[in-house]
Protein backbone atom coordinates (compact mmCIF):
# COMPACT_ATOMS: atom_id res chain seq x y z
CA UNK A 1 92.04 54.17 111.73
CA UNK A 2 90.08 56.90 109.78
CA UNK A 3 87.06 57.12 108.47
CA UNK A 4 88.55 57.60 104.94
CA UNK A 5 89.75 54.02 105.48
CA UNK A 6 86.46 52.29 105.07
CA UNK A 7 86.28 51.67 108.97
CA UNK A 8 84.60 52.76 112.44
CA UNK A 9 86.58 51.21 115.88
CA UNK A 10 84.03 49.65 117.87
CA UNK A 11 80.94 51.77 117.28
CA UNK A 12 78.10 52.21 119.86
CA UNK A 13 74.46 51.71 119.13
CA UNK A 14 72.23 52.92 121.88
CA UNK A 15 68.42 50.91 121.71
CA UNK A 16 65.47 51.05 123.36
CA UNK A 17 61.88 52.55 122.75
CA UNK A 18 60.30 56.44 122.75
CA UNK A 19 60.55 57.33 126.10
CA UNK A 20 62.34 54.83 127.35
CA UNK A 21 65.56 56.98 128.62
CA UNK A 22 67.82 56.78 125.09
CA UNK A 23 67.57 60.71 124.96
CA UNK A 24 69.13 61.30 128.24
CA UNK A 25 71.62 58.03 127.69
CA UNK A 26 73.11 59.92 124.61
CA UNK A 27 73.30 63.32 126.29
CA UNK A 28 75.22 61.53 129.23
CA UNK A 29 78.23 60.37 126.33
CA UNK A 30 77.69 63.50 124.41
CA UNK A 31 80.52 65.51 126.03
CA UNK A 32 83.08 62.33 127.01
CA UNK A 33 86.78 62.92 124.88
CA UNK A 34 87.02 59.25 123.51
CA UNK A 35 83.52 59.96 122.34
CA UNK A 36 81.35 61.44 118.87
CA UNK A 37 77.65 61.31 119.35
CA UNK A 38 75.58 61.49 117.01
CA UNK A 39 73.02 64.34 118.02
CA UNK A 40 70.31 63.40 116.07
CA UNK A 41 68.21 59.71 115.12
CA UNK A 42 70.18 58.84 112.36
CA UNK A 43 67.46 56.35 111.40
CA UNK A 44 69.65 54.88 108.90
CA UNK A 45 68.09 51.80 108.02
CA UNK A 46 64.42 53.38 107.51
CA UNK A 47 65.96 56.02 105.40
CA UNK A 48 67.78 53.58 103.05
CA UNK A 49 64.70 51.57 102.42
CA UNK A 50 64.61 48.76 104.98
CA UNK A 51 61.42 47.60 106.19
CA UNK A 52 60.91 48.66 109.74
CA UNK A 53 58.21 47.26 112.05
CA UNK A 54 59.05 49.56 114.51
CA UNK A 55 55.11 51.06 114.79
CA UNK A 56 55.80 55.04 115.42
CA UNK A 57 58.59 54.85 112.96
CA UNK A 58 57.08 52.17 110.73
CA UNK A 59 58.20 52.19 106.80
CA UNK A 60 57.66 50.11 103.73
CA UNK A 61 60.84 48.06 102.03
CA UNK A 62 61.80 50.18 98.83
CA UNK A 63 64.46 49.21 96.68
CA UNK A 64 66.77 52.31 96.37
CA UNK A 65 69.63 53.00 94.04
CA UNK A 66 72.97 54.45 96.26
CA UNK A 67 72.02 57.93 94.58
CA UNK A 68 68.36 57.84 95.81
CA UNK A 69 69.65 56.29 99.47
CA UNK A 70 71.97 59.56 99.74
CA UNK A 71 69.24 61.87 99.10
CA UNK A 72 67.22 60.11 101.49
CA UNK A 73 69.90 60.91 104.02
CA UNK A 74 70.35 64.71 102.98
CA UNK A 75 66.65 64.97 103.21
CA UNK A 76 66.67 63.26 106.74
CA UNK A 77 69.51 65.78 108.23
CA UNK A 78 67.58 69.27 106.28
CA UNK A 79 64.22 68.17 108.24
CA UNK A 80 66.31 67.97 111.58
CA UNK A 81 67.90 71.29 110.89
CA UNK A 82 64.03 72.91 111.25
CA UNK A 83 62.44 70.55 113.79
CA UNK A 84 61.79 72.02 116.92
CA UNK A 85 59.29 69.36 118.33
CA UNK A 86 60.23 69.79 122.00
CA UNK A 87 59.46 66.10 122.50
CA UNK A 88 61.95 64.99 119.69
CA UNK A 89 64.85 63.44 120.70
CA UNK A 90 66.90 66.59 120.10
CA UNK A 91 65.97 70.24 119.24
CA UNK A 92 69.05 71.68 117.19
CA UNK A 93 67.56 73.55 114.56
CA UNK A 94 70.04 74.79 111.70
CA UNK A 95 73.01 73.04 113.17
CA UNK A 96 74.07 71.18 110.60
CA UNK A 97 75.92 72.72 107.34
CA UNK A 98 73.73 71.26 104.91
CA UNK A 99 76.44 71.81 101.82
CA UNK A 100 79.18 69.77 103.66
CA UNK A 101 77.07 67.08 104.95
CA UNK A 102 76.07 66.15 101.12
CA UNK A 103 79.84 66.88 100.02
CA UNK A 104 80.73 64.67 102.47
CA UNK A 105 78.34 61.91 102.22
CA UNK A 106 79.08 61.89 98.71
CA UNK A 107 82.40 62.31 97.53
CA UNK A 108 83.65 58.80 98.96
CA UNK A 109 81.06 57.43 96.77
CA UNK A 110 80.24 54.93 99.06
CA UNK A 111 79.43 51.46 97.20
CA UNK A 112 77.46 49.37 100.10
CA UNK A 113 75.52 49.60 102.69
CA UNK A 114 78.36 49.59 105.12
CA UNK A 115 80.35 52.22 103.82
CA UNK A 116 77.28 54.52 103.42
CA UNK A 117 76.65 54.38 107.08
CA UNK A 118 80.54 55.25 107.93
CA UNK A 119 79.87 58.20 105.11
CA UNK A 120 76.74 59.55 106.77
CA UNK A 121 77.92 59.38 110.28
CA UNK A 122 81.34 61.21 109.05
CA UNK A 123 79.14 63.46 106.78
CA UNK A 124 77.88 64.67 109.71
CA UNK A 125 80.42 65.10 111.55
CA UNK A 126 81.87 67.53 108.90
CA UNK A 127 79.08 68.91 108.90
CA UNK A 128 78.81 70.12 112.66
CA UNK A 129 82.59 70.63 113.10
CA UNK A 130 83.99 71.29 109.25
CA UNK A 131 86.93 68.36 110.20
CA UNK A 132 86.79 64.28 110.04
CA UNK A 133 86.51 62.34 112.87
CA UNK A 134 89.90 61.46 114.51
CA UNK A 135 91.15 58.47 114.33
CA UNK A 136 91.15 57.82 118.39
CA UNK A 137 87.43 58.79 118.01
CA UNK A 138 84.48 56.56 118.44
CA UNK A 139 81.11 57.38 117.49
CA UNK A 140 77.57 56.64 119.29
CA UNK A 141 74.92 56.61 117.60
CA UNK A 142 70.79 55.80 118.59
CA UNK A 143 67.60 55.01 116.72
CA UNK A 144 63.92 53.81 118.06
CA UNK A 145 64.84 50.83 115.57
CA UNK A 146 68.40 50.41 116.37
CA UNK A 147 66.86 46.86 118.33
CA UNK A 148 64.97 45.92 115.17
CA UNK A 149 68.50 45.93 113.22
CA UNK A 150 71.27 44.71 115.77
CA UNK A 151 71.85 41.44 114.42
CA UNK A 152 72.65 43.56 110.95
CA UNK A 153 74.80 46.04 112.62
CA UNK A 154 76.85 43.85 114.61
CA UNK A 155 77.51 41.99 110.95
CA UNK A 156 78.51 45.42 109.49
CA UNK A 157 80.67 46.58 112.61
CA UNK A 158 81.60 42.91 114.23
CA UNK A 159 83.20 44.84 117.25
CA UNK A 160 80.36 46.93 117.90
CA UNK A 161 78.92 47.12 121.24
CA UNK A 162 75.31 47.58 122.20
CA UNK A 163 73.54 49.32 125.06
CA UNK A 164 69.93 49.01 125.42
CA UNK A 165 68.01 50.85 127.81
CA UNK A 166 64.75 49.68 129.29
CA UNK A 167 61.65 51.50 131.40
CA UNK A 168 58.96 50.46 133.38
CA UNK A 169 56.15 49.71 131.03
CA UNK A 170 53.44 51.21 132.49
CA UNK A 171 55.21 54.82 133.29
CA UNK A 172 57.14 54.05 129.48
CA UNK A 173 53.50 53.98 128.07
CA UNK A 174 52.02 56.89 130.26
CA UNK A 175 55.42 59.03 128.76
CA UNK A 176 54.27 57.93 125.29
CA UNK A 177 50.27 58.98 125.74
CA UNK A 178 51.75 62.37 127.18
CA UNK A 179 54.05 62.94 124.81
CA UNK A 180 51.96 62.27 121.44
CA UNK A 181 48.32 63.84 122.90
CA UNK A 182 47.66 67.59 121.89
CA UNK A 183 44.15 68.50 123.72
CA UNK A 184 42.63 65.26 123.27
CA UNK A 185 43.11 61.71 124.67
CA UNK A 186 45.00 59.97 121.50
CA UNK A 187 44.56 56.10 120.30
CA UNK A 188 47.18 54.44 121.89
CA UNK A 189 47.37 51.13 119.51
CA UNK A 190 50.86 51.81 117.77
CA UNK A 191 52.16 53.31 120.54
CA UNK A 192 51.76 49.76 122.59
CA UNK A 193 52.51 47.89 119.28
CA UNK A 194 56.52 49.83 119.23
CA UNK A 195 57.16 48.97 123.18
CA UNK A 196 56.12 44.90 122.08
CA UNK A 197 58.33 45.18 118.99
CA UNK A 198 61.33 46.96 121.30
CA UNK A 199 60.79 44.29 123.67
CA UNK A 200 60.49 41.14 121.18
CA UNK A 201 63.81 42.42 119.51
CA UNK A 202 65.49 42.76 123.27
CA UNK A 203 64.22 39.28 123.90
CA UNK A 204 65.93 37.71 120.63
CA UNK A 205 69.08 40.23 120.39
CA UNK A 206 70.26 39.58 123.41
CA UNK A 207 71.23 35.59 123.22
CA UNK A 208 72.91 36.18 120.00
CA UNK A 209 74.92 39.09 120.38
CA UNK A 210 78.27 38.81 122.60
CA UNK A 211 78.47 42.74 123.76
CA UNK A 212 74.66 43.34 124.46
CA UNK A 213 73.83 45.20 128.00
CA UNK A 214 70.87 46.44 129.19
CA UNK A 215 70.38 48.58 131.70
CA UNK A 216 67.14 49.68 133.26
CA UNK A 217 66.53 53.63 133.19
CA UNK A 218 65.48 53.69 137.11
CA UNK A 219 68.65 52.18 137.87
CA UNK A 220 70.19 54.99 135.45
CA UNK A 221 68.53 57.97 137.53
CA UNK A 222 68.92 56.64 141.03
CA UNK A 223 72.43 55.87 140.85
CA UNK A 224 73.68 57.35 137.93
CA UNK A 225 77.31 57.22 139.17
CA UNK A 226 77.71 53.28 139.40
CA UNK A 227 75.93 52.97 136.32
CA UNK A 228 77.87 55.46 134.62
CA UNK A 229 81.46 53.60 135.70
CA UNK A 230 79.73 50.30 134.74
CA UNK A 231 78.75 51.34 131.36
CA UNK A 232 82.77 52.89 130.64
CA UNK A 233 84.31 49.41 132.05
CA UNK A 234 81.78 47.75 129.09
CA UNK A 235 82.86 50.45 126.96
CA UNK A 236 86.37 50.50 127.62
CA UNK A 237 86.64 54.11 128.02
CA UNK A 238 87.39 56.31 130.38
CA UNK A 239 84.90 57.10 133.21
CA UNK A 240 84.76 60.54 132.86
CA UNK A 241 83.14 63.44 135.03
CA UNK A 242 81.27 64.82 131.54
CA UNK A 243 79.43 61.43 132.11
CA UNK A 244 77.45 62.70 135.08
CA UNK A 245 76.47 65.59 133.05
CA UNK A 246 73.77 65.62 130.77
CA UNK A 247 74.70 67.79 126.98
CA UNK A 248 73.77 68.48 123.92
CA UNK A 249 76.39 69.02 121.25
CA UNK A 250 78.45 69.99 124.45
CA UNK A 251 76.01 72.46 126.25
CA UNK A 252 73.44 71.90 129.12
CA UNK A 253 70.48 69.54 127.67
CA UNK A 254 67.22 70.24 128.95
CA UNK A 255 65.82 67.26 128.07
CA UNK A 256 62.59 66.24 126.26
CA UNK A 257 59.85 65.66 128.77
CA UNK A 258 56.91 64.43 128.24
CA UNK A 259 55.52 66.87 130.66
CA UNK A 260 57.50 69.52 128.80
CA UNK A 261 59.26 70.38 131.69
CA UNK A 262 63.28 71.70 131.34
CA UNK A 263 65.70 70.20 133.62
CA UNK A 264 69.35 71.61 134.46
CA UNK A 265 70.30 68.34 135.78
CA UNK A 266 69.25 65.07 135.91
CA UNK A 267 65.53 64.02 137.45
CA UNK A 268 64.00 61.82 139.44
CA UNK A 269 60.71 62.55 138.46
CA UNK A 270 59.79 60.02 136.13
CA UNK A 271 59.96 57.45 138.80
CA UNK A 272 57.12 58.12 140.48
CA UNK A 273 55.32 61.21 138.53
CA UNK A 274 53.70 58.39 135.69
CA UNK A 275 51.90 57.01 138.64
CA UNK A 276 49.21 59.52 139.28
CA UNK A 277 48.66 60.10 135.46
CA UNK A 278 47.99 55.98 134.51
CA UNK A 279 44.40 54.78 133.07
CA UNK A 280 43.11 51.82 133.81
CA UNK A 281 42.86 51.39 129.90
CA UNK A 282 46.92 52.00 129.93
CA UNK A 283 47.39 48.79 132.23
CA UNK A 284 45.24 46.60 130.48
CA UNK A 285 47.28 47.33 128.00
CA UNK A 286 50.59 46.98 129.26
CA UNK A 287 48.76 43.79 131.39
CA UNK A 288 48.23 42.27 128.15
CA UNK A 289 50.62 43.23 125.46
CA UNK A 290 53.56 43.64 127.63
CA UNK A 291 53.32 41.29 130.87
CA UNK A 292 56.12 39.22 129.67
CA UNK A 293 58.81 42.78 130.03
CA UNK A 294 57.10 43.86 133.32
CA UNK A 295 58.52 40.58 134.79
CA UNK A 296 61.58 39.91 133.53
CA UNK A 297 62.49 42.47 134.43
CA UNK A 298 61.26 42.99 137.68
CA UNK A 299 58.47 45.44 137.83
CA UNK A 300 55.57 45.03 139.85
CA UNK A 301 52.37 44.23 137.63
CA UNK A 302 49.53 46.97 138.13
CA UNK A 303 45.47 45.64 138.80
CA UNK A 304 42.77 47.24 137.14
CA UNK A 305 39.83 49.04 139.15
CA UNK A 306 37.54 49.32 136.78
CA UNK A 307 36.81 47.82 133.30
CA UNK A 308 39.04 49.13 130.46
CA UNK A 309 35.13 49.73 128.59
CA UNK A 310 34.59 52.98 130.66
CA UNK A 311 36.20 55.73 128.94
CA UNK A 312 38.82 57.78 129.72
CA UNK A 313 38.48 61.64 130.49
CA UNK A 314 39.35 63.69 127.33
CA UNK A 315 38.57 60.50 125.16
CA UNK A 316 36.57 61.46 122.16
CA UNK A 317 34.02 58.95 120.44
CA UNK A 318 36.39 58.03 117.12
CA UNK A 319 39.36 57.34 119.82
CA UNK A 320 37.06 55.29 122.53
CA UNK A 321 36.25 53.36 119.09
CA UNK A 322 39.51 52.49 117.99
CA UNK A 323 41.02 52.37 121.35
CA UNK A 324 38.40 49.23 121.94
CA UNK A 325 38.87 47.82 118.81
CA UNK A 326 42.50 47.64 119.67
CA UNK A 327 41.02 46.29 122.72
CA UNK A 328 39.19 43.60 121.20
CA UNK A 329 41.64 42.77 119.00
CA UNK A 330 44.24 42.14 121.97
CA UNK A 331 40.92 39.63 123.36
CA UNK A 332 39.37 37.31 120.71
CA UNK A 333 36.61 35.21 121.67
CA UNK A 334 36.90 31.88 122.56
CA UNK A 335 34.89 28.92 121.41
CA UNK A 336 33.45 28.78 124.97
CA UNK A 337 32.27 32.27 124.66
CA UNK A 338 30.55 32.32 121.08
């Protein structure tokens, strides 16, 4: 096999929401043998004109010639090359050899959908390493709205297998808050809106599609070696000691925090940390919106002690407004109450 060929052997897709644990999932596979991560979001399907309801990463459906869809692509891997958004999924500014990613993406002339994707994800390749990917290779590869598209992929790659990693709702949504507010307290509407949509597409993918896991990010900090070994027996690779280690295009990741923080190895943190920082406006949402994932899954549902009305420190007026409305929204009258 070779990517020349028109084919990828048994490609990975990594799902799951912002600040759900994807970020630290990749950097565990980023330095196994059998193994080519993708160090970046490839966002494929947004970038090609799909219609994603995916809230933080939402996009409009655009019909795009192949040319325009390429460009689209280059222009997604140059803006990567000069983020440095420490909350980003990856900070690897100017990694990428812009000239031999477009060669590359290009000069196959890709004719479909399906052979654009095995063009960009060997386009980049190329571009990080000047070579193709070898043929013993496979490649990994995660989006926000990887969930949104599985049914798709698995009908582009049939032997394609699919990891998605869940969080605890409430601390996933406290990560979010944290990760998006600057000074002020933000609106937290689309950021509740993407966990639903991550969950709803969990909820239908995982019935349908043969070689769907998912794994629960506590499980993935606390005992990171069993997990680890069970994720390589799904995969059928190798379990590796690179798997127990955190990387980045093969050095030391630091992670991406929401507290900003830089970690050597991995944390445990997150586990409890989320608990001191929740508002009661935070689990009425999650109460509401996201009640359904909380037990499924096993989580322990979170009271309220006091009314989700009374604002929240650092909340200004135009955020208490549309964080209500939200609010409201979630709670319509009833003809008993009119």
């Amino acid at each position: 096999m070779n990517l020349e060929h028109n084919s990828l052997k048994s490609p990975i897709f990594l799902l799951g929401s912002h600040k759900s644990g994807t970020s630290l999932l990749r950097s565990l596979f980023d330095s196994h043998p059998e193994l080519f991560v993708a160090p970046i979001e490839m966002h494929f399907f947004k970038q090609i004109g799909y219609w994603v309801n995916y809230n933080l990463h939402q996009s409009w459906p655009k019909e795009l010639k192949i040319t325009e869809k390429c460009q689209s692509l280059i222009d997604n891997v140059a803006t990567r090359n000069n983020n440095r958004n420490p909350y980003s999924d990856s900070v690897i500014p100017d990694a990428f050899d812009l000239d031999l990613f477009k060669y590359h993406l290009e000069h196959r002339q890709p004719k479909n959908n399906t052979e654009l994707f095995i063009s960009y994800i060997n386009a980049l390749h190329y571009s990080l390493h000047g070579k193709p990917i070898s043929d013993k290779i496979r490649i990994v590869e995660k989006s926000v709205e990887n969930a949104e598209y599985a049914l798709l992929m698995h009908q582009m790659f049939p032997d394609s297998k699919f990891i998605h990693i869940i969080r605890n709702p409430y601390s996933t949504l406290v990560a979010l808050r944290k990760s998006k507010i600057k000074s002020r307290y933000p609106y937290l509407g689309a950021m509740v809106q993407s966990l639903q949509t991550s969950y709803y597409n969990l909820h239908r993918n995982r019935p349908l599609i043969k070689d769907y896991l998912v794994i629960k990010y506590e499980d993935l900090l606390l005992s990171t070696d069993s997990m680890m070994q069970q994720l390589s027996d799904f995969l059928d690779i190798k379990f590796a000691d690179s798997l127990m280690q955190p990387t980045l295009l093969g050095q030391s990741w630091s992670g991406n925090s929401s507290s900003n923080q830089s970690f050597e190895d991995i944390s445990l943190s997150p586990l409890h940390q989320w608990k001191d920082d929740i508002t009661d406006l935070e689990i009425h949402f999650v109460n509401q919106m996201l009640l359904p994932a909380v037990q499924e899954f096993g989580y322990i549902a979170l009271p309220t002690s006091h009314s989700p009305l009374a604002p929240v420190p650092q909340e200004r007026l135009l955020n208490y407004a549309k964080n209500r409305s939200f609010l409201h929204l979630m709670n319509p009258p009833t003809l008993d109450s009119i």
